[in-house]
C-alpha atoms as a PDB file:
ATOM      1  CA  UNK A   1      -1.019  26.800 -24.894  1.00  0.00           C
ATOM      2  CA  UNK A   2      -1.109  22.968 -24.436  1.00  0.00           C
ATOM      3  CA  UNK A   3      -0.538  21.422 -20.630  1.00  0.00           C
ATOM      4  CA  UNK A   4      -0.978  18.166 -19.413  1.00  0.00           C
ATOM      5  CA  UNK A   5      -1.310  17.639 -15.740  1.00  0.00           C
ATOM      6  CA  UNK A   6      -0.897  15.214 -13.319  1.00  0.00           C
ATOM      7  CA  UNK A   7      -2.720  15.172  -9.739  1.00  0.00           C
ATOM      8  CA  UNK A   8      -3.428  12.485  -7.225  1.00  0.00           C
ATOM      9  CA  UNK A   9      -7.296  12.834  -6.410  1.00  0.00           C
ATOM     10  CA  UNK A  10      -7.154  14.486  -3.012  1.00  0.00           C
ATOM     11  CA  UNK A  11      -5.035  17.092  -4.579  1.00  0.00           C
ATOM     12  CA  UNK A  12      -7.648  18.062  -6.755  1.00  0.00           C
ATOM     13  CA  UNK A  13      -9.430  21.647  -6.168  1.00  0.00           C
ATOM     14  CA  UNK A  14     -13.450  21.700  -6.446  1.00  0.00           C
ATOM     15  CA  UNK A  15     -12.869  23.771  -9.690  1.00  0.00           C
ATOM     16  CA  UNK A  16     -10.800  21.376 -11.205  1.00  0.00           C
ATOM     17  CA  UNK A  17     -13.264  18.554 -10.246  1.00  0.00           C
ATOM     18  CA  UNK A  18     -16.076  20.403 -11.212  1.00  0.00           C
ATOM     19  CA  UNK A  19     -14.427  20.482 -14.518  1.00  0.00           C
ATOM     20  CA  UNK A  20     -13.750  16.907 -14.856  1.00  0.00           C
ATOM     21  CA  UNK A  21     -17.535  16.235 -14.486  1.00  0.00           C
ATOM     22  CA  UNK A  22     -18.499  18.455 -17.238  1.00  0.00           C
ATOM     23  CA  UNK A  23     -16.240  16.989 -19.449  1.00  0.00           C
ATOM     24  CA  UNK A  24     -17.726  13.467 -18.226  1.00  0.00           C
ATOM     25  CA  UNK A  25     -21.339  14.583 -18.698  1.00  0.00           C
ATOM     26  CA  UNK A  26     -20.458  15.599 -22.470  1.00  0.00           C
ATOM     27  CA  UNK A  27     -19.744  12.170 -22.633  1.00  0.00           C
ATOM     28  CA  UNK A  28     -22.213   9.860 -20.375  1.00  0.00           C
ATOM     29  CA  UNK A  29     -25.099  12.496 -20.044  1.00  0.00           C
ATOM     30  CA  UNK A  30     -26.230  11.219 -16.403  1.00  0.00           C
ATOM     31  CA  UNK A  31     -26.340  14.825 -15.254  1.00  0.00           C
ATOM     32  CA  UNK A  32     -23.774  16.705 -12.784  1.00  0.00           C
ATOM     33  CA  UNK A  33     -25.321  15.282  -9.896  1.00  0.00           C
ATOM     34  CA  UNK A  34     -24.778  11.553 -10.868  1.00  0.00           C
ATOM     35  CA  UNK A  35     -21.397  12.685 -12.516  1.00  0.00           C
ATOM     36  CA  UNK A  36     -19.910  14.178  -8.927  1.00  0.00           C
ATOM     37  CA  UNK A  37     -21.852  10.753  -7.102  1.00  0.00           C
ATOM     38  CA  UNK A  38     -19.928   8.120  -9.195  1.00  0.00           C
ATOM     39  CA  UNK A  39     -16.716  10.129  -8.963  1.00  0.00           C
ATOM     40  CA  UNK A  40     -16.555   9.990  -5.190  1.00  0.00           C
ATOM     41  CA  UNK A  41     -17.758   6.528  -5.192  1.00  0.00           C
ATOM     42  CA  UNK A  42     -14.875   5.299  -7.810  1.00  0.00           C
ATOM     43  CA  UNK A  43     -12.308   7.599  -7.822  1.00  0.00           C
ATOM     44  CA  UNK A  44      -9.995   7.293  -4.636  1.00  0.00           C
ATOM     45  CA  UNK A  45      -8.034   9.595  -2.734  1.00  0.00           C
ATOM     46  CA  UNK A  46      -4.302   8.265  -4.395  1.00  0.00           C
ATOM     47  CA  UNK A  47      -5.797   7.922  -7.979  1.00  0.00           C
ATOM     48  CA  UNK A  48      -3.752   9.576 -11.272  1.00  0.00           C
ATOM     49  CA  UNK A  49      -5.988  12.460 -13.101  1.00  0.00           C
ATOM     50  CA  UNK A  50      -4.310  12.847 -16.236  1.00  0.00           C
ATOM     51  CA  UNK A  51      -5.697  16.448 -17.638  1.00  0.00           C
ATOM     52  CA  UNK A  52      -5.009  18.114 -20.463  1.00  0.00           C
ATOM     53  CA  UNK A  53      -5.684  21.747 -20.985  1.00  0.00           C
ATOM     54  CA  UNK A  54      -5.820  23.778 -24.034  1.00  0.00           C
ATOM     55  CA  UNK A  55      -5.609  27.782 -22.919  1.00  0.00           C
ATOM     56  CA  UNK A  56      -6.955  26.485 -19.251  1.00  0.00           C
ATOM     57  CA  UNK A  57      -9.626  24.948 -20.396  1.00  0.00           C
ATOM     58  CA  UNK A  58      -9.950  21.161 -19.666  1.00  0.00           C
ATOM     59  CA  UNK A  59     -10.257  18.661 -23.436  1.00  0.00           C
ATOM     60  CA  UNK A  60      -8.700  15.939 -22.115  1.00  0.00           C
ATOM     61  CA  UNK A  61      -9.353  13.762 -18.900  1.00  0.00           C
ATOM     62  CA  UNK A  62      -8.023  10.125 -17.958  1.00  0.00           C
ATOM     63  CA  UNK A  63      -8.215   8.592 -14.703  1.00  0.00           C
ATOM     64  CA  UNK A  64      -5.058   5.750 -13.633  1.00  0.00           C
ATOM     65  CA  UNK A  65      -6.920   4.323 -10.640  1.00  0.00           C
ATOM     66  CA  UNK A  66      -4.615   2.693  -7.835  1.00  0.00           C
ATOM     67  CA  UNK A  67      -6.013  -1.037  -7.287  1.00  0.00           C
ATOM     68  CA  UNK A  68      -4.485  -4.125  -6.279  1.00  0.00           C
ATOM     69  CA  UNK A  69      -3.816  -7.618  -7.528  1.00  0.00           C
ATOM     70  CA  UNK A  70      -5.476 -10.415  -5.185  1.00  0.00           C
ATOM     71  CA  UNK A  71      -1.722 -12.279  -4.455  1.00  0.00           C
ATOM     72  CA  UNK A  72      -0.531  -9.574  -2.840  1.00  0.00           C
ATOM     73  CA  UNK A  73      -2.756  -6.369  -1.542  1.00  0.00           C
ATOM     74  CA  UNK A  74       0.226  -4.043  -1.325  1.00  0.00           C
ATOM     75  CA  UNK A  75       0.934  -4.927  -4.819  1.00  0.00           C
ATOM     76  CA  UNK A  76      -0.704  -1.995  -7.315  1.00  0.00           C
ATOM     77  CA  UNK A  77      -1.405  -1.817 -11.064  1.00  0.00           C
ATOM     78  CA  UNK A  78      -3.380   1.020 -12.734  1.00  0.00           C
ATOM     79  CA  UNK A  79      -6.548   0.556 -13.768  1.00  0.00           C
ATOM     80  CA  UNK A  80      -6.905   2.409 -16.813  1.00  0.00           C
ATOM     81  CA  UNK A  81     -10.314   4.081 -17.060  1.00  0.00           C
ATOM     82  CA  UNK A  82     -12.349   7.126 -18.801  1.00  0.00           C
ATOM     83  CA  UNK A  83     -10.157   8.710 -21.506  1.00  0.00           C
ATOM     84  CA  UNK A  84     -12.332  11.350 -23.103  1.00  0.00           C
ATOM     85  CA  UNK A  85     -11.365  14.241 -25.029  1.00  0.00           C
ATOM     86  CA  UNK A  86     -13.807  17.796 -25.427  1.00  0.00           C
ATOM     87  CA  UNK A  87     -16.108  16.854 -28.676  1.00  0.00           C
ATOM     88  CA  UNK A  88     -15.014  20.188 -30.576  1.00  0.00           C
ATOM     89  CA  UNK A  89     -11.440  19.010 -30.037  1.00  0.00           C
ATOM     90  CA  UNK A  90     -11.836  14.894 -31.023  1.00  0.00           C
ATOM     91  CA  UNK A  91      -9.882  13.513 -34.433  1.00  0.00           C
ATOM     92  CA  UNK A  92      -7.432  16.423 -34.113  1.00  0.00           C
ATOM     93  CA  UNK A  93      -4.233  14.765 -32.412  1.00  0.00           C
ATOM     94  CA  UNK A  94      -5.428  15.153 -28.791  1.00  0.00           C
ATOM     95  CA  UNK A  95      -5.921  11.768 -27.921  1.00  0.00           C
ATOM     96  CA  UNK A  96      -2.467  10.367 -28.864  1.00  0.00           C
ATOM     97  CA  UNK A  97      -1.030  13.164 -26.886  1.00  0.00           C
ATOM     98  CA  UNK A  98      -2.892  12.226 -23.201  1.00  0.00           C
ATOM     99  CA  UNK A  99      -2.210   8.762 -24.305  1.00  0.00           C
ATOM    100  CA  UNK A 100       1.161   9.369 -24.659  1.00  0.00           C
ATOM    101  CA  UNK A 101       1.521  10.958 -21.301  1.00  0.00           C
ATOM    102  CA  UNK A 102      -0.514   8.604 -19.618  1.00  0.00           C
ATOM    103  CA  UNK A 103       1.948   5.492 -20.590  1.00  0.00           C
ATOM    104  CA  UNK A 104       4.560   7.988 -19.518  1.00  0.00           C
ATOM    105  CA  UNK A 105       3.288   8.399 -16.040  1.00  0.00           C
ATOM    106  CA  UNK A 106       2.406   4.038 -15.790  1.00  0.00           C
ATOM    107  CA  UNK A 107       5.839   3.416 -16.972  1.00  0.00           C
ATOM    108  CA  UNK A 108       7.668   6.119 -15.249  1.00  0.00           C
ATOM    109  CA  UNK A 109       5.706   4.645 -11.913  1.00  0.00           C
ATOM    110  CA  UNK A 110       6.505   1.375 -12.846  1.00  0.00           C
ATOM    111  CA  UNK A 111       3.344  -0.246 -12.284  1.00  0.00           C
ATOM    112  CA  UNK A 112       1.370  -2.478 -14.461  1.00  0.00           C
ATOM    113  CA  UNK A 113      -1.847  -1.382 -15.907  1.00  0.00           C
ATOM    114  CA  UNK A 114      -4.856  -2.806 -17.573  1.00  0.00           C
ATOM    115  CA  UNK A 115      -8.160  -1.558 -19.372  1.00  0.00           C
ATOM    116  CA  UNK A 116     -11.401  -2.447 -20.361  1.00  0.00           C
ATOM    117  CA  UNK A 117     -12.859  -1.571 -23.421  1.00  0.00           C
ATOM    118  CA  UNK A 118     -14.991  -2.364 -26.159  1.00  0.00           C
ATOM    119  CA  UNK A 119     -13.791  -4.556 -29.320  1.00  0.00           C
ATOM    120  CA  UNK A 120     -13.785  -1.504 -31.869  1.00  0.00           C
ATOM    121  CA  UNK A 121     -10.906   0.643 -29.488  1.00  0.00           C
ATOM    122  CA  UNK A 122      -8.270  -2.288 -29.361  1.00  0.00           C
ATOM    123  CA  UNK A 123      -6.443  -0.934 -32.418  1.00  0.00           C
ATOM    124  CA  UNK A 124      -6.781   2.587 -31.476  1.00  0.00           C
ATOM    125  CA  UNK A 125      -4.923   1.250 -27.926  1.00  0.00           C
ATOM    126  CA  UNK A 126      -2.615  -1.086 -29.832  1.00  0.00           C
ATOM    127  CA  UNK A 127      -1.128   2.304 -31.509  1.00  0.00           C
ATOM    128  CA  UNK A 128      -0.094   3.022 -27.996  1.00  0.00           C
ATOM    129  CA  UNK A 129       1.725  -0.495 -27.560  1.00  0.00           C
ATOM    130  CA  UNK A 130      -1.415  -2.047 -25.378  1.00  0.00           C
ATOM    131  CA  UNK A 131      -1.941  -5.682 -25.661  1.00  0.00           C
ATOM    132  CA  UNK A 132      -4.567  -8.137 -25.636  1.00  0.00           C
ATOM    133  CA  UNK A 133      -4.795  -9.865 -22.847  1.00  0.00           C
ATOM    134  CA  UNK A 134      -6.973 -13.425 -23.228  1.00  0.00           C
ATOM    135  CA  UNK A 135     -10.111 -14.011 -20.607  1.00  0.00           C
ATOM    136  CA  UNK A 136      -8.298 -16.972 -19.948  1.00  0.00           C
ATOM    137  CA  UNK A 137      -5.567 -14.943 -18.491  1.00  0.00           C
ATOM    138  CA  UNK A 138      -7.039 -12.688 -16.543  1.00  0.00           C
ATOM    139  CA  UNK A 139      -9.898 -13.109 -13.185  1.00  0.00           C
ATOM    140  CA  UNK A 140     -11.578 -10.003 -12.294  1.00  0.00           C
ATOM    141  CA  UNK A 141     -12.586 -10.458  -8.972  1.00  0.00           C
ATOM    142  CA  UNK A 142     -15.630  -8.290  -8.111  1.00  0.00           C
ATOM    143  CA  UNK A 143     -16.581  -7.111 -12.075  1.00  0.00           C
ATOM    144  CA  UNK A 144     -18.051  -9.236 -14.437  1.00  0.00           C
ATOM    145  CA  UNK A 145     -17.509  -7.974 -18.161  1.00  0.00           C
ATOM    146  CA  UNK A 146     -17.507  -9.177 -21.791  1.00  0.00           C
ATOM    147  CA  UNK A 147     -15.681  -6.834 -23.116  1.00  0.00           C
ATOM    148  CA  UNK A 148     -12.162  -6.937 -24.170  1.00  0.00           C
ATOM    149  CA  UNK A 149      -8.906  -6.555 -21.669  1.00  0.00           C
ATOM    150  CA  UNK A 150      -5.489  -4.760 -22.838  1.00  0.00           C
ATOM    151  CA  UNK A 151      -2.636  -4.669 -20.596  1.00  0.00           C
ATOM    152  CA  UNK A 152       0.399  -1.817 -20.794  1.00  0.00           C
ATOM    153  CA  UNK A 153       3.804  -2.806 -19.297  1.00  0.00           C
ATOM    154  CA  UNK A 154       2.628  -6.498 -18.102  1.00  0.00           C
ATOM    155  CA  UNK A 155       4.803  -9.491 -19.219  1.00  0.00           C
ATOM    156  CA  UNK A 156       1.901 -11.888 -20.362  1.00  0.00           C
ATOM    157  CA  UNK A 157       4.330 -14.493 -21.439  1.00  0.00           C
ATOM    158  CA  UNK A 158       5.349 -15.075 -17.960  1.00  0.00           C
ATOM    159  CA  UNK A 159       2.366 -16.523 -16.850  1.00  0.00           C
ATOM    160  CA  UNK A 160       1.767 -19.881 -18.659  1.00  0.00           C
ATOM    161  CA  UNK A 161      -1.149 -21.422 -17.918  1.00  0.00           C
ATOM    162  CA  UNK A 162      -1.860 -18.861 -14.719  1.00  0.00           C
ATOM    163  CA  UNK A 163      -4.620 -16.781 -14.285  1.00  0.00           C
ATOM    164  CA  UNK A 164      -4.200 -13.289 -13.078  1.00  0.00           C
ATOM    165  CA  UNK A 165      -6.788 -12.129 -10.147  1.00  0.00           C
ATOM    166  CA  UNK A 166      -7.084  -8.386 -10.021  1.00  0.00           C
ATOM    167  CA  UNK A 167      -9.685  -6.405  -8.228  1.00  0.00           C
ATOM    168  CA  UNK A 168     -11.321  -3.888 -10.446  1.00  0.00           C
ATOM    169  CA  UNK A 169     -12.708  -2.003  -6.633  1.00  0.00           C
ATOM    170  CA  UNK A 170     -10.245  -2.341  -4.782  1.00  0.00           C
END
């Protein structure tokens, strides 16, 4: 049976965590140790974990982190990071399904949210109604990157000739 799931950080339960990591260290093989480090370093306490279990076993992780935009601190967007789906279970419809539910939970929140990601994913996020965003448009405050930016449920045409500031740490 298929469930997605949808808990705030501190809600978490060390089995679920420990679960997360594994699926993380199939991924980025830093080692557990290293795994459960960066989580507690850049996952915080009122960040989204988007799970998605197949017979209660975890193939499907994203994390919606809770940051802010520099104008105004109390102002949130999600930062959209680490969507990775159980090897044995990749190029078999999984993906579009935590996708799916993670633009469900952004838009049903009504927050903005952006991503980072490397050239050859943009049209696997445009199928999911992401958009380019420019590096002209968009100031990342304490992260320097080359990669490409997407934004989900942001008006870009509003802005002119603005730059957005968003903290990535924050």
């Amino acid at each position: 049976m298929l469930k997605l799931i949808s808990t705030k950080t501190h809600q978490l339960k060390k089995e679920q965590i420990n679960s997360i990591l594994l699926l993380k260290d199939e991924h980025w093989r830093f080692g557990i140790k290293s795994q459960y480090v960066n989580f507690k370093k850049n996952i915080f306490k009122f960040d989204i974990n988007n799970c998605l279990y197949l017979d209660n076993q975890l193939i499907g992780y994203t994390a919606l982190k809770k940051r802010s935009f520099s104008s105004d601190y109390k102002k949130k967007y999600f930062l959209f990071d680490t969507l990775i789906i159980k090897k044995k279970y990749q190029k078999k419809g999984y993906s579009e399904i935590l996708m799916n539910f993670n633009n469900f939970i952004i838009s049903n929140d009504n927050k903005n949210s952006f991503l980072i990601c490397e050239k050859k994913l943009i049209k696997f996020y445009k199928n999911f109604n992401w958009k380019n965003i420019s590096k002209s448009k968009i100031n990342f405050l304490d992260y320097k990157t080359n990669k490409s930016t997407m934004c989900y449920n942001f008006n870009t045409k509003n802005l002119n000739n603005k730059k957005i500031n968003i903290y990535l740490k924050k």
